[in-house]
N, C-alpha and C. Protein backbone atom coordinates (compact mmCIF):
# COMPACT_ATOMS: atom_id res chain seq x y z
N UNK A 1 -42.20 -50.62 33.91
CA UNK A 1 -40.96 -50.29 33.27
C UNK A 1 -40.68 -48.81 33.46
N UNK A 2 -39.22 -48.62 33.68
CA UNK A 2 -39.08 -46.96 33.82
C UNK A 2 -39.07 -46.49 32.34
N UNK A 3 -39.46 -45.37 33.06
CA UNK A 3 -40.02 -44.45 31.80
C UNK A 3 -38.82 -43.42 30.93
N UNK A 4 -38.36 -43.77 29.88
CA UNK A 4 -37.68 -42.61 28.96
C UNK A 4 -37.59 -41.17 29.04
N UNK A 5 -37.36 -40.44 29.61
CA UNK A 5 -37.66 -39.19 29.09
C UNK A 5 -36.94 -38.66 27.96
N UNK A 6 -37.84 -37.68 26.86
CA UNK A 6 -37.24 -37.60 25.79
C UNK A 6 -35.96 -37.00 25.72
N UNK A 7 -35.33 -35.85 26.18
CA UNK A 7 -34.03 -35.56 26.12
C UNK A 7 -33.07 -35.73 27.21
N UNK A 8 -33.46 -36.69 27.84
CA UNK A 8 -31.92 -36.97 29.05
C UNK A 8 -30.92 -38.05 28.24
N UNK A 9 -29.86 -37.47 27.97
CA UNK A 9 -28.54 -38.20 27.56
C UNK A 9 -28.23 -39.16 28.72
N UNK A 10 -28.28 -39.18 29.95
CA UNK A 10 -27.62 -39.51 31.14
C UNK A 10 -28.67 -41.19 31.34
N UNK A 11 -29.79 -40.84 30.88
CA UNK A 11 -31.00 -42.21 31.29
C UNK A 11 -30.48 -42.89 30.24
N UNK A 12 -30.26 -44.55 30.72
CA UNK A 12 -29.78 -45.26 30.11
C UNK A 12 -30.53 -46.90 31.26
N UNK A 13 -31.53 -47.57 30.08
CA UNK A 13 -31.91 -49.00 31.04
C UNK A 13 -30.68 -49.73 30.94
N UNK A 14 -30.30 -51.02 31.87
CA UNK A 14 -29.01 -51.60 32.04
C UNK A 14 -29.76 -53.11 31.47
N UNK A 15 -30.88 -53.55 32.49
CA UNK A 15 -31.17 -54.55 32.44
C UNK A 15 -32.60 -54.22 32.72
N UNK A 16 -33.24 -55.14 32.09
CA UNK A 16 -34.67 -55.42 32.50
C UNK A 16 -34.87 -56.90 32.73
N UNK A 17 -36.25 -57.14 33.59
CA UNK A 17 -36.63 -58.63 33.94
C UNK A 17 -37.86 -59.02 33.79
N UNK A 18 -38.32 -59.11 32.13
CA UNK A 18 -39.79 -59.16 31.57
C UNK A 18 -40.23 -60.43 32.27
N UNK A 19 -39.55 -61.04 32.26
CA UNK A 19 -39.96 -62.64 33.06
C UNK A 19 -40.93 -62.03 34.10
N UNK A 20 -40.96 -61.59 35.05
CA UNK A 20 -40.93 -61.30 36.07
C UNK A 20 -42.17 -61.23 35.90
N UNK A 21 -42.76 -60.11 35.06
CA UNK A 21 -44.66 -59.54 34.76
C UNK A 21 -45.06 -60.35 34.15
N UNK A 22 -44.65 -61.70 34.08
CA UNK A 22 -45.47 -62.88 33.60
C UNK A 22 -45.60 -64.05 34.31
N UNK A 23 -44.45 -64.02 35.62
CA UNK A 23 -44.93 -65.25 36.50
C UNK A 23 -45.29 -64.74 38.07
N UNK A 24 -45.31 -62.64 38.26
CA UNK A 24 -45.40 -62.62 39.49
C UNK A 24 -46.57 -61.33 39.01
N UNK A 25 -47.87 -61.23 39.89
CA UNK A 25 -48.78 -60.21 39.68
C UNK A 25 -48.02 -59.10 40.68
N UNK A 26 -47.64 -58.13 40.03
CA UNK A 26 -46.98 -57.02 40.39
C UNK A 26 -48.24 -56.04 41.65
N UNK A 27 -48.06 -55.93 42.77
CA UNK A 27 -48.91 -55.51 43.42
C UNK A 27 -48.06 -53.62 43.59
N UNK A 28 -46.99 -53.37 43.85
CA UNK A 28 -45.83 -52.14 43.56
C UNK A 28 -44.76 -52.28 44.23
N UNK A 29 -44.49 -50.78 43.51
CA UNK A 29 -42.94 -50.73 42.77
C UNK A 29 -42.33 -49.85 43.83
N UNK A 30 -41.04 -50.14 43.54
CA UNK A 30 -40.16 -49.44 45.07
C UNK A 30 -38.73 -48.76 43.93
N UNK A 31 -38.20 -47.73 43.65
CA UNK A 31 -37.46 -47.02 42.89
C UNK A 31 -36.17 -47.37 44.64
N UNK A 32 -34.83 -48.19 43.82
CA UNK A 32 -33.83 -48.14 45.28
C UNK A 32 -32.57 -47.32 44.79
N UNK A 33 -31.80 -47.44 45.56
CA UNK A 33 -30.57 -47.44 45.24
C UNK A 33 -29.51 -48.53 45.53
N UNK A 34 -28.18 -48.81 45.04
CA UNK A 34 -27.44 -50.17 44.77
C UNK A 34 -25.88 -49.67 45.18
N UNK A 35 -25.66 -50.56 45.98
CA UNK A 35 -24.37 -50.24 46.42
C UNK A 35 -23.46 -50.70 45.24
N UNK A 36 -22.57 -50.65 44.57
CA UNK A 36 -21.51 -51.29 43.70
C UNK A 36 -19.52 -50.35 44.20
N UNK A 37 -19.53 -51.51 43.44
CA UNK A 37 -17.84 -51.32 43.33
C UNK A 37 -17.78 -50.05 42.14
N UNK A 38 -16.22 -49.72 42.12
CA UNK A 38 -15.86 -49.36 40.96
C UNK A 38 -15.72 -50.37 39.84
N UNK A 39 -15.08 -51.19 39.47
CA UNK A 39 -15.20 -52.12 38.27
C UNK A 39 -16.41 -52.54 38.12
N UNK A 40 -17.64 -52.68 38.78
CA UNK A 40 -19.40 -53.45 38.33
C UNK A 40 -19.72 -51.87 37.83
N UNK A 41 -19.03 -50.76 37.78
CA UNK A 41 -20.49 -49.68 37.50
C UNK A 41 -19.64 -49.63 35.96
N UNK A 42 -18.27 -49.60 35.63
CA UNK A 42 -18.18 -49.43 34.08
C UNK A 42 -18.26 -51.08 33.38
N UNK A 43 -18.79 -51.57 34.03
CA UNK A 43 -19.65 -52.61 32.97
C UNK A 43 -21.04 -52.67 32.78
N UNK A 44 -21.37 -51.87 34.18
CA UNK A 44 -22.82 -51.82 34.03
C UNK A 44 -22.53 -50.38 32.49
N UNK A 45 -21.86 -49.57 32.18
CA UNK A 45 -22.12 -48.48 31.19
C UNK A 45 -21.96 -49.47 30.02
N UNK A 46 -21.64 -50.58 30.40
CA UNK A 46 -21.11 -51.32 28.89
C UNK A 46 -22.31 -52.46 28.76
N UNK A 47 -23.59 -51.90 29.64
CA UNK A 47 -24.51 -52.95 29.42
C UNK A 47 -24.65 -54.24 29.42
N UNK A 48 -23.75 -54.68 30.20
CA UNK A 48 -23.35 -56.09 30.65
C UNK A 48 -23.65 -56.76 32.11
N UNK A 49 -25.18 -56.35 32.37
CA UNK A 49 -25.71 -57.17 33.49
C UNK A 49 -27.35 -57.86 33.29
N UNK A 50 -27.39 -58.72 33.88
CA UNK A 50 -28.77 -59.88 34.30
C UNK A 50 -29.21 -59.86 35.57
N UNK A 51 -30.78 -59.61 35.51
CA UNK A 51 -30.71 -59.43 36.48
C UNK A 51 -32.50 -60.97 36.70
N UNK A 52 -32.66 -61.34 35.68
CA UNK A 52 -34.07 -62.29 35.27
C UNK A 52 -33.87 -63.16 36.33
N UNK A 53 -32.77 -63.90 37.17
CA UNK A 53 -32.96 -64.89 37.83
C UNK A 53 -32.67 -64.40 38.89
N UNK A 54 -32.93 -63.35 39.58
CA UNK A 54 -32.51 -62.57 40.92
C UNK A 54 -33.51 -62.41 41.51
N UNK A 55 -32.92 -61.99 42.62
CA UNK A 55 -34.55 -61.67 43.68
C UNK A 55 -33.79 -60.68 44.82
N UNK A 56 -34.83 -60.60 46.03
CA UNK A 56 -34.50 -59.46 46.49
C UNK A 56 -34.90 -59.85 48.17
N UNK A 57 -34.27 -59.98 49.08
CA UNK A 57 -34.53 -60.36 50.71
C UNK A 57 -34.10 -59.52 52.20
N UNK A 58 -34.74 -59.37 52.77
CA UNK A 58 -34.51 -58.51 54.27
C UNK A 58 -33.71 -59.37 54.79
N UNK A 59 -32.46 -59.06 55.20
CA UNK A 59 -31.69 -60.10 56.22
C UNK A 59 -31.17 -59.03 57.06
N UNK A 60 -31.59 -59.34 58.64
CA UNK A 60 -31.07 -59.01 59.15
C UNK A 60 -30.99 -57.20 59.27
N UNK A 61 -32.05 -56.68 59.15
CA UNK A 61 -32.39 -55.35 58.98
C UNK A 61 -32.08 -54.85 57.95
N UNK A 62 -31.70 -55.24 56.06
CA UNK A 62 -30.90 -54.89 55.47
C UNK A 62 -31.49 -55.19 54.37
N UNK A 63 -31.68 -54.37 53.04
CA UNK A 63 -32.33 -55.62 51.86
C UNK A 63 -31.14 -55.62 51.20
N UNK A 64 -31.18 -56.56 50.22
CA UNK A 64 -30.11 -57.49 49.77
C UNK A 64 -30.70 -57.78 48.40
N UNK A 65 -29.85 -57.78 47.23
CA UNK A 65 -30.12 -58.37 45.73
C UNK A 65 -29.04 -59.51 45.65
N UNK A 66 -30.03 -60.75 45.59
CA UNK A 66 -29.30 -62.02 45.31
C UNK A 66 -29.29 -62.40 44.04
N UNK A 67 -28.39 -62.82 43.79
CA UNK A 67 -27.55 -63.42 42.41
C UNK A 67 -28.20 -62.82 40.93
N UNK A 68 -27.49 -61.46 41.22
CA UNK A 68 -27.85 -60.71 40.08
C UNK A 68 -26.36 -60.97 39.25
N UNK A 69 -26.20 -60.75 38.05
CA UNK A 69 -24.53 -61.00 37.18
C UNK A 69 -24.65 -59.51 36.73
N UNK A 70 -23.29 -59.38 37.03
CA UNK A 70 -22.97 -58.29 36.62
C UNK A 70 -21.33 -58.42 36.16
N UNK A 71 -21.06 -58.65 34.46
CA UNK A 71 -20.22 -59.59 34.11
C UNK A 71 -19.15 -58.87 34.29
N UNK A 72 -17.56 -59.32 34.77
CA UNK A 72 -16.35 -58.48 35.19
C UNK A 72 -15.94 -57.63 33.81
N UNK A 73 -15.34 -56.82 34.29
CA UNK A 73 -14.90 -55.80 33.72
C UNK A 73 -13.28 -55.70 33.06
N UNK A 74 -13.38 -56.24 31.89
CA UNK A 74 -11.87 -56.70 31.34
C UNK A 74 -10.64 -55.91 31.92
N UNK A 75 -10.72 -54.25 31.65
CA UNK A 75 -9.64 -53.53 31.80
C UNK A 75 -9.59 -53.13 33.08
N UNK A 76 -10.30 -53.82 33.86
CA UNK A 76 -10.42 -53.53 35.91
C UNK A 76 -9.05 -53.65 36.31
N UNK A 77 -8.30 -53.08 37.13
CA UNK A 77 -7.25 -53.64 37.96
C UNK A 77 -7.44 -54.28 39.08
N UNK A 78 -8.92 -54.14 39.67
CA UNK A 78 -9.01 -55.01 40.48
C UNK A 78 -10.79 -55.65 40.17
N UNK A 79 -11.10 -56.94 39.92
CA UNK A 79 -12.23 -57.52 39.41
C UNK A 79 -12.84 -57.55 40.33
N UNK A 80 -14.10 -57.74 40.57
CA UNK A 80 -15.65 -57.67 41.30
C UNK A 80 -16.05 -59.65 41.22
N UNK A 81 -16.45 -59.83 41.65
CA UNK A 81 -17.17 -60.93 41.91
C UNK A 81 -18.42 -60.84 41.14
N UNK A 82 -18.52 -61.93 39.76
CA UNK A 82 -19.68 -61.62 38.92
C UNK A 82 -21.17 -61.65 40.04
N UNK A 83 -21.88 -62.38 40.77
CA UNK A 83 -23.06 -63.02 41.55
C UNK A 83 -22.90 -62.56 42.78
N UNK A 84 -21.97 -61.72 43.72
CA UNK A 84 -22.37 -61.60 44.60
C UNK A 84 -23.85 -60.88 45.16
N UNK A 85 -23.69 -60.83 46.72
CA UNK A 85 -24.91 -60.34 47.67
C UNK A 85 -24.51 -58.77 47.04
N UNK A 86 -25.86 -58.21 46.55
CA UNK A 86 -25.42 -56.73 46.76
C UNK A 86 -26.51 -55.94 47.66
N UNK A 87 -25.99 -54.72 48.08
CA UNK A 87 -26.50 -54.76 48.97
C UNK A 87 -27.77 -53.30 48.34
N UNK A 88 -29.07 -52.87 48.91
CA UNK A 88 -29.60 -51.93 48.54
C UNK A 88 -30.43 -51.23 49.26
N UNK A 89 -30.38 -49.43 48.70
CA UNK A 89 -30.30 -48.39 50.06
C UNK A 89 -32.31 -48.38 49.67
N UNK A 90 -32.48 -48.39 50.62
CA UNK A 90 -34.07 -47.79 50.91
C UNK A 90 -34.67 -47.26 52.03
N UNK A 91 -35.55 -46.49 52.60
CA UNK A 91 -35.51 -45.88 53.69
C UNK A 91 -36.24 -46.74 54.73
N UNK A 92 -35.94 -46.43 56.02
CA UNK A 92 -36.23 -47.84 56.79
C UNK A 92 -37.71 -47.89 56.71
N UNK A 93 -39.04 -47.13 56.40
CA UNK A 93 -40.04 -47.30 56.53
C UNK A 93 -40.23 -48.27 55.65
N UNK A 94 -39.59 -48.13 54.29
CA UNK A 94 -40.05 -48.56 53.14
C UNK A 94 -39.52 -50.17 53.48
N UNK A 95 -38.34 -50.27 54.30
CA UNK A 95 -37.58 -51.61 54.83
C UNK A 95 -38.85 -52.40 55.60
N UNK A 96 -39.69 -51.36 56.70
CA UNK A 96 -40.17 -52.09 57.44
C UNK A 96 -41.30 -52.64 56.59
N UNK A 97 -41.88 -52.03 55.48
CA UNK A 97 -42.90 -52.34 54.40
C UNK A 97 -42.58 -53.82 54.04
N UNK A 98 -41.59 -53.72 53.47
CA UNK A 98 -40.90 -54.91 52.62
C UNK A 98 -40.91 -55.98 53.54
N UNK A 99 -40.33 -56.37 54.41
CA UNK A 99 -40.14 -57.10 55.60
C UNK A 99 -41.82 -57.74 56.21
N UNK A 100 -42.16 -56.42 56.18
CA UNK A 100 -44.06 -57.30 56.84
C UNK A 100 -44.69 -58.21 55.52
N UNK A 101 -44.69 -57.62 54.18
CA UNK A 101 -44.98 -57.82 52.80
C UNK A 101 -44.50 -59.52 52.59
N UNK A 102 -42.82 -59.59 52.87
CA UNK A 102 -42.95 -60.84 52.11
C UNK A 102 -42.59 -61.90 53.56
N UNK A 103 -42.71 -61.45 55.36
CA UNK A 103 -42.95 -62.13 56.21
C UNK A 103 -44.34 -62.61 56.43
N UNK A 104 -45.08 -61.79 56.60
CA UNK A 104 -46.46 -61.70 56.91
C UNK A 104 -47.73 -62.06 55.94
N UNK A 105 -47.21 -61.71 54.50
CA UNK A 105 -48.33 -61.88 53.41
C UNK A 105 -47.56 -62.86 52.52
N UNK A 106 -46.78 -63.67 52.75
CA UNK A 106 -45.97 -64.51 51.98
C UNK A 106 -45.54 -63.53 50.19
N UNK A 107 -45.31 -62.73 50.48
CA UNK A 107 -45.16 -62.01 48.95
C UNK A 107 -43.57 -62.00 48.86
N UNK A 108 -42.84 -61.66 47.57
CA UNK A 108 -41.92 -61.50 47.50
C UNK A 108 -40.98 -60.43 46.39
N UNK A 109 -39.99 -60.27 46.66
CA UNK A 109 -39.61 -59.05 46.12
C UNK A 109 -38.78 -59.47 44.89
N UNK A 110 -39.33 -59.02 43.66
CA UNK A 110 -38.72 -59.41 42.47
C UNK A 110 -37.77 -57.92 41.91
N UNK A 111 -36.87 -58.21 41.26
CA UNK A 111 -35.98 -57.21 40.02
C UNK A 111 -36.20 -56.64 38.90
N UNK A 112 -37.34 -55.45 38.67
CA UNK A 112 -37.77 -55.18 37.32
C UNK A 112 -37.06 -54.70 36.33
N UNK A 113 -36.06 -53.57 37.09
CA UNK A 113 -35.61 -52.49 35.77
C UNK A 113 -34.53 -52.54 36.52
N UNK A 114 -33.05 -52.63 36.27
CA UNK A 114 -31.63 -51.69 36.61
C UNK A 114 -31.41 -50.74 35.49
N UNK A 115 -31.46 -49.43 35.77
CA UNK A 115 -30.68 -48.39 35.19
C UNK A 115 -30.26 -47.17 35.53
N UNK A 116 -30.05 -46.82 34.62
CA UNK A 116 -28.85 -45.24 35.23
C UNK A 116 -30.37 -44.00 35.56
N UNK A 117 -30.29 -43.35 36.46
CA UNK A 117 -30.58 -42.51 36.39
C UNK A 117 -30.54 -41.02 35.70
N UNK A 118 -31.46 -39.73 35.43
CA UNK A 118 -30.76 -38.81 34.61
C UNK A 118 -29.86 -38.33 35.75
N UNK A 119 -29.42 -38.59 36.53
CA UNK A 119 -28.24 -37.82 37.17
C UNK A 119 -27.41 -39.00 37.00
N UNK A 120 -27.14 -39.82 36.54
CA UNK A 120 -26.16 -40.81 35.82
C UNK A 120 -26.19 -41.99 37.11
N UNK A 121 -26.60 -41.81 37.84
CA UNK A 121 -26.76 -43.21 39.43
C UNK A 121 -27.57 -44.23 38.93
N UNK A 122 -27.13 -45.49 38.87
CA UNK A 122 -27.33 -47.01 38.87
C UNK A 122 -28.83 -47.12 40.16
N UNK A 123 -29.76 -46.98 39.79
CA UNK A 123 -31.50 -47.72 40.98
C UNK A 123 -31.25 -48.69 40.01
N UNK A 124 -32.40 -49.88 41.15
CA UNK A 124 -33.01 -50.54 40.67
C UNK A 124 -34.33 -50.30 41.31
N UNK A 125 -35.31 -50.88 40.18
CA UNK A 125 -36.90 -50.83 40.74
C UNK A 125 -37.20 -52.35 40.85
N UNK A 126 -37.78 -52.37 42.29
CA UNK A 126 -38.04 -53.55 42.26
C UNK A 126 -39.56 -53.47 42.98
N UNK A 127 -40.27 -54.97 42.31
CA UNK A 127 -41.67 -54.88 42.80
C UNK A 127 -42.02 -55.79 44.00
N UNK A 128 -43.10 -55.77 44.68
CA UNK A 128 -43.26 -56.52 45.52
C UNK A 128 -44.50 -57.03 44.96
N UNK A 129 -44.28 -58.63 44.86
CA UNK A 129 -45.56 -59.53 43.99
C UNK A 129 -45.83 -60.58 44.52
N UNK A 130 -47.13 -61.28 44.15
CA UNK A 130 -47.10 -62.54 44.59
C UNK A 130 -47.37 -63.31 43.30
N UNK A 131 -46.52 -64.19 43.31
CA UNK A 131 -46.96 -65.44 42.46
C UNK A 131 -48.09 -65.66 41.49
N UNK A 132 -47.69 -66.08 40.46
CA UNK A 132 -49.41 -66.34 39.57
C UNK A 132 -48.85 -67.79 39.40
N UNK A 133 -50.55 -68.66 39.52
CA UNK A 133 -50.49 -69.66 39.25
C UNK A 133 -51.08 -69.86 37.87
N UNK A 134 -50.41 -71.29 37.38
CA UNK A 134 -50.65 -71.34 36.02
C UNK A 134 -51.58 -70.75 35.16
N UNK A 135 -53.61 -70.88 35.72
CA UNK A 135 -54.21 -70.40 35.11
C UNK A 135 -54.10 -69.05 35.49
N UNK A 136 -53.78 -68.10 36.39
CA UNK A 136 -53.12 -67.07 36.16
C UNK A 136 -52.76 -66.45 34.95
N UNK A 137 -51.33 -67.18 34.60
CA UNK A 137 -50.65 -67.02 33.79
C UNK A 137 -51.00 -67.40 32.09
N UNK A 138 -52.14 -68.10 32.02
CA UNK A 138 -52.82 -68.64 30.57
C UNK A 138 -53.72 -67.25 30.77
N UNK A 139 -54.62 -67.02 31.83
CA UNK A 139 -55.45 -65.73 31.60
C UNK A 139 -55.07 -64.61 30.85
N UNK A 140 -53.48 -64.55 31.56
CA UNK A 140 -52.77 -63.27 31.30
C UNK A 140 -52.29 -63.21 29.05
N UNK A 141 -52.01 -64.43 29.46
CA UNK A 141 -51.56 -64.31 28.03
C UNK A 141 -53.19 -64.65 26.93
N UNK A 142 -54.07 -64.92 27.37
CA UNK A 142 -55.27 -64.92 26.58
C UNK A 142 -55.74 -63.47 26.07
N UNK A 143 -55.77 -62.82 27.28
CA UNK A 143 -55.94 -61.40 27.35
C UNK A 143 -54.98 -60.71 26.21
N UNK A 144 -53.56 -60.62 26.28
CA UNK A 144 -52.60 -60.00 25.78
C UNK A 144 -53.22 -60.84 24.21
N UNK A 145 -53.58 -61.81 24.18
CA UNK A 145 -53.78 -62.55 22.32
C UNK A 145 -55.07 -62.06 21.88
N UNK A 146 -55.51 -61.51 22.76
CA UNK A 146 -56.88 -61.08 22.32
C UNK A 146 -56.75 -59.47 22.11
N UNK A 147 -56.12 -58.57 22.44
CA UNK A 147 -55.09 -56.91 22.61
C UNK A 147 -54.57 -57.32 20.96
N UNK A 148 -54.55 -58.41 21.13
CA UNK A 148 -53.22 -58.17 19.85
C UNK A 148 -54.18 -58.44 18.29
N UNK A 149 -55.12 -59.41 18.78
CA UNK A 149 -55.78 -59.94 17.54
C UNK A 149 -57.06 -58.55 17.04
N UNK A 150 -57.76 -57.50 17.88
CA UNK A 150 -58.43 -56.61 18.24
C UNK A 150 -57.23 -55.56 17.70
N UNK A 151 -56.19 -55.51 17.79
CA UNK A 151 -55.33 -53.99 16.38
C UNK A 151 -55.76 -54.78 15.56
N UNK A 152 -54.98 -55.91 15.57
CA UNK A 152 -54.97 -56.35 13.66
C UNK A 152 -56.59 -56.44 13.24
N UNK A 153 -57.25 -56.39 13.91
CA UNK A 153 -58.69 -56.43 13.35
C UNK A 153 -58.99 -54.97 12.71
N UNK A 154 -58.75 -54.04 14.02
CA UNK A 154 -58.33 -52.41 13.56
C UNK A 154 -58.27 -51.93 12.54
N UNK A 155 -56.82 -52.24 12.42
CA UNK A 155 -55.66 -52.16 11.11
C UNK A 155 -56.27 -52.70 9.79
N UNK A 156 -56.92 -53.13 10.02
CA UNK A 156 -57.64 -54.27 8.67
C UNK A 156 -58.49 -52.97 8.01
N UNK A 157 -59.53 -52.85 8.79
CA UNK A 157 -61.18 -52.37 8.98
C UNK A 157 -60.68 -51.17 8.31
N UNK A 158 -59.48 -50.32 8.88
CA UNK A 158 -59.62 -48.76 8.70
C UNK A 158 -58.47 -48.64 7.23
């Protein structure tokens, strides 16, 4: 998750995709940038995007964020397309990374965080993960019930 800093007015999260650190083991994180319209960026200030069922693909030398919502913008004069392809800037090394990652190692590129930057610019961070299978995913949450039951034991004692 991106990190707060304590006095930037300008940092603002849009969307987050907790789903994500529970069905994909996060191997890392890539900080991008996002092409948008004018009408998707003052709804993104109005905190009105999803991004949990999206994902992220190389086509064609290019990465791409598929079916992220980014809901229209009432007072627009001209509206945006809620789901389109958007498109996102990264440098070609980091392209050719991505591309071997989820060609070569079957991995794939998930949507963690959209938000504003402190210079007020719309990234998204996205991770490159592979899949957890079920017991995976029971491990993960055994662990986290056992974090949780270990304070309250804490909290008790002291």
């Amino acid at each position: 998750m991106a990190k707060k800093p304590a006095t930037d007015p300008n940092y603002k999260v849009i969307a987050e995709n907790r789903r994500a650190r529970f069905d994909y083991a996060i191997e890392d994180d890539i900080e991008c940038g996002i092409i948008l319209q004018g009408s998707e960026v003052k709804s993104l200030r109005e905190n009105s995007a999803n991004i949990a069922e999206s994902y992220a693909t190389v086509d064609e030398g290019e990465l791409w964020l598929v079916n992220s919502y980014i809901a229209p913008y009432d007072r627009a004069m001209f509206s945006h397309e809620e789901r389109r392809r958007r498109k996102l800037l990264v440098s070609r090394r980091e392209l050719s990374r991505l591309w071997n990652d989820t060609q070569r190692k079957g991995m794939t590129i998930v949507p963690l965080v959209l938000y504003f930057n402190h210079k007020g610019i719309a990234k998204l961070k996205i991770g490159i993960a592979k899949g957890k299978k079920t017991v995976d995913k029971r491990e993960t949450e055994a662990k986290r019930d056992w974090s949780r039951q270990k304070q309250r034991l804490l909290k008790q004692n002291s």
